[in-house]
C-alpha atoms as a PDB file:
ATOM      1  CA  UNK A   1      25.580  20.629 -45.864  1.00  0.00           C
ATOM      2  CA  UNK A   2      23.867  21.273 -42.834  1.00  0.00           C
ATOM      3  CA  UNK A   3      24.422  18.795 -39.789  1.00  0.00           C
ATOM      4  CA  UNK A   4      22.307  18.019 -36.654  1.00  0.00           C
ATOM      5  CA  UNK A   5      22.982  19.190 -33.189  1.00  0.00           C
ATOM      6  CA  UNK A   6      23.452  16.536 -30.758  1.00  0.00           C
ATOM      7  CA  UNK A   7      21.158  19.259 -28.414  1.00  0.00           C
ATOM      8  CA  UNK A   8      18.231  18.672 -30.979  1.00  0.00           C
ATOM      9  CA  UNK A   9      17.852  15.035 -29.759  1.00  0.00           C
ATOM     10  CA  UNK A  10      16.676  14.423 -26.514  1.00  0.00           C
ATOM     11  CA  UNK A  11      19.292  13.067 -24.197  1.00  0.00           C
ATOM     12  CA  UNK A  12      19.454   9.663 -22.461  1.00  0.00           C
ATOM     13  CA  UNK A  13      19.222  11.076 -19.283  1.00  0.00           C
ATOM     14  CA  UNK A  14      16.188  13.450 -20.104  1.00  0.00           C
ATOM     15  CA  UNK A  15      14.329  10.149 -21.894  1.00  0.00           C
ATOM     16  CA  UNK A  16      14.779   8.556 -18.736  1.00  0.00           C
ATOM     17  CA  UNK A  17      13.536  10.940 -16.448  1.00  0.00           C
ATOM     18  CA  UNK A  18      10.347  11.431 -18.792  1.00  0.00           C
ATOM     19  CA  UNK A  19      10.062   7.624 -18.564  1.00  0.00           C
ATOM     20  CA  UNK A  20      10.447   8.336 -14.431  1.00  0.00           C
ATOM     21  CA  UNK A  21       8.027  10.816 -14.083  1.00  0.00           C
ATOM     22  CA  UNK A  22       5.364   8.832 -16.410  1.00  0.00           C
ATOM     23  CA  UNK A  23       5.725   5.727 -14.359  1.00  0.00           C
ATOM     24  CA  UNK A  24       4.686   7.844 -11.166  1.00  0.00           C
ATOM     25  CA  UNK A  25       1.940   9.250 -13.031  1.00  0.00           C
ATOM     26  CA  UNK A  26       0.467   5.833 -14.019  1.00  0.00           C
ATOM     27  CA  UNK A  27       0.941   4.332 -10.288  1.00  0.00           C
ATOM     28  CA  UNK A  28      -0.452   7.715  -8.966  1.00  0.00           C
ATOM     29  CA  UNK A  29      -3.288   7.484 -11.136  1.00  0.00           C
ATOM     30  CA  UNK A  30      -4.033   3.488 -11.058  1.00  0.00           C
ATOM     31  CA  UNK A  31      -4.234   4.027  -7.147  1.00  0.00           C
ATOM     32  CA  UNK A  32      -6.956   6.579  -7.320  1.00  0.00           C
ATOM     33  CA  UNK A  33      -8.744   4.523  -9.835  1.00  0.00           C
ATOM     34  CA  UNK A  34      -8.133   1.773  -8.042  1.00  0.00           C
ATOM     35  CA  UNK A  35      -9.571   3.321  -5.028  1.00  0.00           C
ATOM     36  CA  UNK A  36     -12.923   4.332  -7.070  1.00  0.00           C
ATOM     37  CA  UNK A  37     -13.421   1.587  -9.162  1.00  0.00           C
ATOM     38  CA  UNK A  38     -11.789  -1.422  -7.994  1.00  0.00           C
ATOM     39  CA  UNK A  39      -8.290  -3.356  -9.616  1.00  0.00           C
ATOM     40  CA  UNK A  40     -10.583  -4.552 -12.864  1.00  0.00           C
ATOM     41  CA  UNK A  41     -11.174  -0.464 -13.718  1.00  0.00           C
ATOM     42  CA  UNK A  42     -10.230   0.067 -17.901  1.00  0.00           C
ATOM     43  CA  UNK A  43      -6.842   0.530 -18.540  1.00  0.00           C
ATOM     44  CA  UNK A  44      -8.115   3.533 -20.538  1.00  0.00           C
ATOM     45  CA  UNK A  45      -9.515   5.282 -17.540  1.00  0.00           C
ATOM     46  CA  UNK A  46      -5.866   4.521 -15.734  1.00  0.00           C
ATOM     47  CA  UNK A  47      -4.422   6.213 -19.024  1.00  0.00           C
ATOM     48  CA  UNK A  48      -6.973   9.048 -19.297  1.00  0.00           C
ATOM     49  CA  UNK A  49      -6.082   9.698 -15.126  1.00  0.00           C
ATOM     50  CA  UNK A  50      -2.495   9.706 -15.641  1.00  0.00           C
ATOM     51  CA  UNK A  51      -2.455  12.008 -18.853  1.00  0.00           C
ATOM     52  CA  UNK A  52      -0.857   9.298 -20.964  1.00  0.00           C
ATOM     53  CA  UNK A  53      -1.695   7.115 -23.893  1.00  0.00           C
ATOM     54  CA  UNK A  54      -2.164   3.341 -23.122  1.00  0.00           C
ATOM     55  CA  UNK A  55       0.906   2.447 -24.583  1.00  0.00           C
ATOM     56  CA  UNK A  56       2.983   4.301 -22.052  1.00  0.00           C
ATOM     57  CA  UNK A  57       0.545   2.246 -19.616  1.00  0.00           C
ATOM     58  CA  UNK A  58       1.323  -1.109 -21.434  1.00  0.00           C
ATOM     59  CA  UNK A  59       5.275  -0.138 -22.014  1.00  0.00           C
ATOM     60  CA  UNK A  60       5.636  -0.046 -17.808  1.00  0.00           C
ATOM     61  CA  UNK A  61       3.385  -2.667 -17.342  1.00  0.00           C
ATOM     62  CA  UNK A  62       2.839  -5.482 -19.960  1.00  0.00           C
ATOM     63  CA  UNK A  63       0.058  -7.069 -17.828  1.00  0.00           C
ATOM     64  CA  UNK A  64      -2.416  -6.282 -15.527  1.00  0.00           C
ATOM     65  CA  UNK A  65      -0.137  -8.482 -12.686  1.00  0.00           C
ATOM     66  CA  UNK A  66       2.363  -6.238 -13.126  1.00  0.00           C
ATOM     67  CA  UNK A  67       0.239  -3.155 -12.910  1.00  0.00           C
ATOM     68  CA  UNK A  68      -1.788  -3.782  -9.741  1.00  0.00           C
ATOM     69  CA  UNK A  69       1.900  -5.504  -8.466  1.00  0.00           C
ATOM     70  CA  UNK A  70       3.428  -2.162  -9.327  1.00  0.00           C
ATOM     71  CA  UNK A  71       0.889  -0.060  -7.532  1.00  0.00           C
ATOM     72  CA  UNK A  72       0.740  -2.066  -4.559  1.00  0.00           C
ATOM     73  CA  UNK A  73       4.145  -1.819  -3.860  1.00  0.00           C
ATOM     74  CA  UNK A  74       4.435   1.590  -4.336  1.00  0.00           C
ATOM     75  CA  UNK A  75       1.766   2.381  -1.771  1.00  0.00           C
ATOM     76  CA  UNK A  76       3.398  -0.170   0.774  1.00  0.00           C
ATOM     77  CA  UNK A  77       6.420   2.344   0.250  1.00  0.00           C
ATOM     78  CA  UNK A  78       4.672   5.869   0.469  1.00  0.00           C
ATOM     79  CA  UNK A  79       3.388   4.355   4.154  1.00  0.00           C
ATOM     80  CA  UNK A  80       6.512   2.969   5.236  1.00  0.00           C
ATOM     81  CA  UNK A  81       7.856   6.284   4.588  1.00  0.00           C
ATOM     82  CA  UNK A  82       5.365   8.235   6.400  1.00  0.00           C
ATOM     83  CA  UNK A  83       5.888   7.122   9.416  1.00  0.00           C
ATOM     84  CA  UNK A  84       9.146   8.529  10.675  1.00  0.00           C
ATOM     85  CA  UNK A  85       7.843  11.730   8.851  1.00  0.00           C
ATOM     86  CA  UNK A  86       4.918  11.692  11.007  1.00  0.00           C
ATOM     87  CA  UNK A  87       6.420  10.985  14.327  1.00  0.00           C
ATOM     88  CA  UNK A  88       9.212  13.770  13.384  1.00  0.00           C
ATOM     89  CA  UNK A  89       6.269  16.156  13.114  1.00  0.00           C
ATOM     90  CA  UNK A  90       3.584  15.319  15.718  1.00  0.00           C
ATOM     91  CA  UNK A  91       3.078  17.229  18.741  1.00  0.00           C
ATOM     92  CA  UNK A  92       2.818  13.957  20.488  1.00  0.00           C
ATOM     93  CA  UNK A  93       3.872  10.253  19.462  1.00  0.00           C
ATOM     94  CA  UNK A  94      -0.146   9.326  19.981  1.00  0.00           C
ATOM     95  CA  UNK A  95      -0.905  11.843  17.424  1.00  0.00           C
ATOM     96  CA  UNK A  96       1.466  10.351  14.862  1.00  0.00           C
ATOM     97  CA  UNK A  97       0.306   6.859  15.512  1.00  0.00           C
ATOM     98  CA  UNK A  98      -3.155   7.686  14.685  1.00  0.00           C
ATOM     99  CA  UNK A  99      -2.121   9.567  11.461  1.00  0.00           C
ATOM    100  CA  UNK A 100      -0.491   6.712   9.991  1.00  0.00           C
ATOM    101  CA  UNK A 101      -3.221   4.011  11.093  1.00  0.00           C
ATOM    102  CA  UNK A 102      -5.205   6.234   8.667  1.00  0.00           C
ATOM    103  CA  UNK A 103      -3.034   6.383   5.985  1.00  0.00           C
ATOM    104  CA  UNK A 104      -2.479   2.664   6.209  1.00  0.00           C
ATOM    105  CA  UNK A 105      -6.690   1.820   6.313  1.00  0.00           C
ATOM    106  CA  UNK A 106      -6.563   4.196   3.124  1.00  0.00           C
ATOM    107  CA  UNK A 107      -4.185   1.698   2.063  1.00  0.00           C
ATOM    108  CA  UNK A 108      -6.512  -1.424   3.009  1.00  0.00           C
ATOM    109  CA  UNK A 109      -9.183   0.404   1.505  1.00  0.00           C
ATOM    110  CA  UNK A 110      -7.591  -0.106  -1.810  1.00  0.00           C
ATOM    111  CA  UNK A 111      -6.362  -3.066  -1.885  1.00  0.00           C
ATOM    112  CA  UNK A 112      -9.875  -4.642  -1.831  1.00  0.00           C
ATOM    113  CA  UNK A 113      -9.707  -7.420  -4.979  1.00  0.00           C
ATOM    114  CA  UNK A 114      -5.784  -7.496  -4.616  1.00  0.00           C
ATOM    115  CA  UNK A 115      -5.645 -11.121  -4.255  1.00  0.00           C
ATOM    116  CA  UNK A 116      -8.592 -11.525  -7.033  1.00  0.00           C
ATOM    117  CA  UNK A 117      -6.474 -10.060  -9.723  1.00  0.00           C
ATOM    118  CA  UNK A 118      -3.046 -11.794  -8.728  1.00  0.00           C
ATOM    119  CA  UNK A 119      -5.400 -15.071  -7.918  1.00  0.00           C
ATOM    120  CA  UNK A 120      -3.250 -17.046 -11.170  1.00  0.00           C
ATOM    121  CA  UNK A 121       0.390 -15.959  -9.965  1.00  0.00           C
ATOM    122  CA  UNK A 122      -0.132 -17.008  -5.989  1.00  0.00           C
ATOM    123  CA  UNK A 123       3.840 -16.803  -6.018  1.00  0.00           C
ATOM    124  CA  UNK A 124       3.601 -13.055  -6.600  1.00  0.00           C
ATOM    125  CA  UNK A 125       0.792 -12.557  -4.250  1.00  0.00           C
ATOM    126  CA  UNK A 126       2.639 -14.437  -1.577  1.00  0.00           C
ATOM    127  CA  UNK A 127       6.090 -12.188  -2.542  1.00  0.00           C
ATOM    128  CA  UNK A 128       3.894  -9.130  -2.038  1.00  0.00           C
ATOM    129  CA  UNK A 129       2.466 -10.180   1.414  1.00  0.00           C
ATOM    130  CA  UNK A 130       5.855 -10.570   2.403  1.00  0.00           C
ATOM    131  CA  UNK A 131       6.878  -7.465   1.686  1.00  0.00           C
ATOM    132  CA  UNK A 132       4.130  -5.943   2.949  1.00  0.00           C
ATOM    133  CA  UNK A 133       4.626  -7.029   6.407  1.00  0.00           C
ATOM    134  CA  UNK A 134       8.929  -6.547   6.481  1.00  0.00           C
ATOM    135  CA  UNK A 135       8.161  -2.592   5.630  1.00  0.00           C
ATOM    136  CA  UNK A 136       5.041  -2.025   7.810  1.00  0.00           C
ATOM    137  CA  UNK A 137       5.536  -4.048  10.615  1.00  0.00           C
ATOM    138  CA  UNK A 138       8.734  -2.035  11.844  1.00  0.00           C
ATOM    139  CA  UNK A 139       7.067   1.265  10.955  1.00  0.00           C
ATOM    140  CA  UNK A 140       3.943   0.402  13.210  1.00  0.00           C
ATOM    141  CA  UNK A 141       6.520  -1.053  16.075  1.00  0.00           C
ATOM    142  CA  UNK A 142       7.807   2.342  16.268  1.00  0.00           C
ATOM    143  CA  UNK A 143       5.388   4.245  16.075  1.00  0.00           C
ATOM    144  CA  UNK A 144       3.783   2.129  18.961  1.00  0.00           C
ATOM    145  CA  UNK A 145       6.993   2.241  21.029  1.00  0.00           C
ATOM    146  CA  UNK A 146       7.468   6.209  20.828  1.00  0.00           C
ATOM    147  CA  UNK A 147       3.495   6.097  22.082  1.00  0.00           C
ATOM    148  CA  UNK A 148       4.557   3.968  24.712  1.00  0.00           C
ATOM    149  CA  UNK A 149       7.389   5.272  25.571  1.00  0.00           C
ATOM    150  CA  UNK A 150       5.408   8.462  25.930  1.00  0.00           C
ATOM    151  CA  UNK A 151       3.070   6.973  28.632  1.00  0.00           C
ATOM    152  CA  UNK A 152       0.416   7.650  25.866  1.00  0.00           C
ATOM    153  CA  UNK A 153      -0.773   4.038  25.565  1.00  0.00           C
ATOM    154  CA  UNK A 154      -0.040   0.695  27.133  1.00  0.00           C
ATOM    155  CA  UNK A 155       3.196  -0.958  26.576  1.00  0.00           C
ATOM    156  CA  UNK A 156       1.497  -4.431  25.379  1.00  0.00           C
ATOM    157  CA  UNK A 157       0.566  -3.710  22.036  1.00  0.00           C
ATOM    158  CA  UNK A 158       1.875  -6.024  19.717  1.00  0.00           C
ATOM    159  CA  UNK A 159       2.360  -4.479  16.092  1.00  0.00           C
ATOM    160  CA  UNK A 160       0.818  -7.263  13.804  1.00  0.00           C
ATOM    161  CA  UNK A 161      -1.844  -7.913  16.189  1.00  0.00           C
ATOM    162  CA  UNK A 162      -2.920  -4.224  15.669  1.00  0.00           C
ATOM    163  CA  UNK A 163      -2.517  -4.145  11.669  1.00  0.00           C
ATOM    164  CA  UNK A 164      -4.200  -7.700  11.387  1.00  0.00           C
ATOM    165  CA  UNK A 165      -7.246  -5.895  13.871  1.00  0.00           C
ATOM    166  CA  UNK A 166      -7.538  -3.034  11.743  1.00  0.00           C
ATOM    167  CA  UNK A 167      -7.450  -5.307   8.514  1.00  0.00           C
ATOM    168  CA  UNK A 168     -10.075  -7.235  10.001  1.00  0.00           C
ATOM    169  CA  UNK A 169     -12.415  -4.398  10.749  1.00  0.00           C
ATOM    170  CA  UNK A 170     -11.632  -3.031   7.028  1.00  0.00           C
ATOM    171  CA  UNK A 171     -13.443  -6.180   5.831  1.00  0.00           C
ATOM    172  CA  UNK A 172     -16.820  -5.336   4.792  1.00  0.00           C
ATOM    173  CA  UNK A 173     -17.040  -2.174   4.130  1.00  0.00           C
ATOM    174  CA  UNK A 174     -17.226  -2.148  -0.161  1.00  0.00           C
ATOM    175  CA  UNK A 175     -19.922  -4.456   0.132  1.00  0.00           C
ATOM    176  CA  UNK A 176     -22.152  -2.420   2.942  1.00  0.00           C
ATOM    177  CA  UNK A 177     -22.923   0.982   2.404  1.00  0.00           C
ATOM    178  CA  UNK A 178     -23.437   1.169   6.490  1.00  0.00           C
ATOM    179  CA  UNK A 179     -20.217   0.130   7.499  1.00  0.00           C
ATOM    180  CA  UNK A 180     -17.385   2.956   8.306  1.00  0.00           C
ATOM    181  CA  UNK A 181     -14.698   1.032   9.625  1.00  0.00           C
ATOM    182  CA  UNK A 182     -13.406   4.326  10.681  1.00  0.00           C
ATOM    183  CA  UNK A 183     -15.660   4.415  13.739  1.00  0.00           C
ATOM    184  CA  UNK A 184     -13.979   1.652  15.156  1.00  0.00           C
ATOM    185  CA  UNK A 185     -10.903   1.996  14.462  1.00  0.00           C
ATOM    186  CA  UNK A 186     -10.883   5.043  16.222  1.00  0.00           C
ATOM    187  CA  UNK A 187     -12.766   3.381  19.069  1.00  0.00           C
ATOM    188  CA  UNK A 188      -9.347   0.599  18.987  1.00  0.00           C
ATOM    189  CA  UNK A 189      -7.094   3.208  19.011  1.00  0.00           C
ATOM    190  CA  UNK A 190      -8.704   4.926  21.791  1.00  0.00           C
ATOM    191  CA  UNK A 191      -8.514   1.472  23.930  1.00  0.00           C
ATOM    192  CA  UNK A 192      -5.245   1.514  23.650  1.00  0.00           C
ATOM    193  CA  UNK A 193      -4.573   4.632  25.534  1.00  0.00           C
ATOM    194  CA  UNK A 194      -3.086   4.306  29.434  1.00  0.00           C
ATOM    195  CA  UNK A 195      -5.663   5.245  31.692  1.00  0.00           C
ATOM    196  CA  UNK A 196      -4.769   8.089  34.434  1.00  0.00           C
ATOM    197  CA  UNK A 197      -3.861   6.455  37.799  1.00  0.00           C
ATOM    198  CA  UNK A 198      -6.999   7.491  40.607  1.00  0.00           C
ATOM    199  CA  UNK A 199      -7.179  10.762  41.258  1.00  0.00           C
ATOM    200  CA  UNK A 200      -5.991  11.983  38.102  1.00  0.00           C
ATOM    201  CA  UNK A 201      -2.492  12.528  38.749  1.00  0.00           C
ATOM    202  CA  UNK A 202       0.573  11.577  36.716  1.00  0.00           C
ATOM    203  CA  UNK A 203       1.289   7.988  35.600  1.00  0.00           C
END
């Protein structure tokens, strides 16, 4: 009587990293849609992105919370983590600094409605906040110090008071077809550079 082969079931640890590698593809996905079409965008379209049915969606995230939670966490981490990345492969510290800022007003850029959609679970909203200032704040701090450090830009610049600047100048712009924060956070950055003592010589 013929038997099955354990190898014709799919092993726990293979199930798992399907599971893995589907959860990335939803937050992947949900970010980009997110980016497009704001945190209320279908679940189908998330589904359709990510090349999965909504189940898979629903299995990984039961509610919408949990989904926009999800994503927002995992973009809090890609940034923290490009940071030292970026500083490790600048030319100059200046050079990484400005990289990041725009990889974190990407990041702003998205998270327009965040606080909308987690508006009934303020504890969760709160617990996010939290966490999104104990892994960007040190990330910014030393990026700014290596600047500094450099003689690139002045020594004064406090790290929250340059996120909460740039989230301030973010504000705006999915409601004004005009507005490119961009601009001006370029024009911050550049204000934040030393300038060269008279006569142009070294610092």
């Amino acid at each position: 009587m013929p038997t099955e082969s354990p190898a014709d079931e799919p092993s726990p640890r293979s199930t798992r990293a399907d599971a893995l590698r589907n959860r990335e593809a939803v937050l992947s996905a949900t970010a980009e849609v997110f980016a497009t079409s704001g945190v209320d965008a279908p679940i189908r379209r998330i589904a359709a992105r990510a090349g999965v049915g909504m189940a898979t969606v629903y299995r990984h995230f039961p509610t919408r919370a949990d989904l926009v939670t999800a994503v927002y966490r995992h973009q809090i981490e890609a940034c923290a983590q490009a940071g030292p990345r970026l500083l490790a492969d600048a030319d100059a510290p200046f050079d990484a600094l400005t990289g990041w800022i725009d990889l974190f007003t990407d990041f702003l850029v998205t998270k327009h409605g965040l606080a909308d959609a987690l508006q009934s679970d303020s504890e969760r909203f709160a617990a996010l906040h939290t966490h999104f200032l104990d892994r960007l704040l040190p990330v910014c701090a030393a990026l700014l110090d290596a600047a500094a450090d450099a003689g690139e830009i002045r020594a004064d610049v406090q790290p929250y008071e340059l996120l909460r600047g740039i989230g301030n100048l973010c504000i705006g712009r999915d409601t004004d077809p005009r507005y490119e924060p961009r601009r001006l956070i370029g024009l911050l950055l550049d204000g934040l550079r030393r300038e060269p003592p008279p006569g142009g010589g070294a610092a």
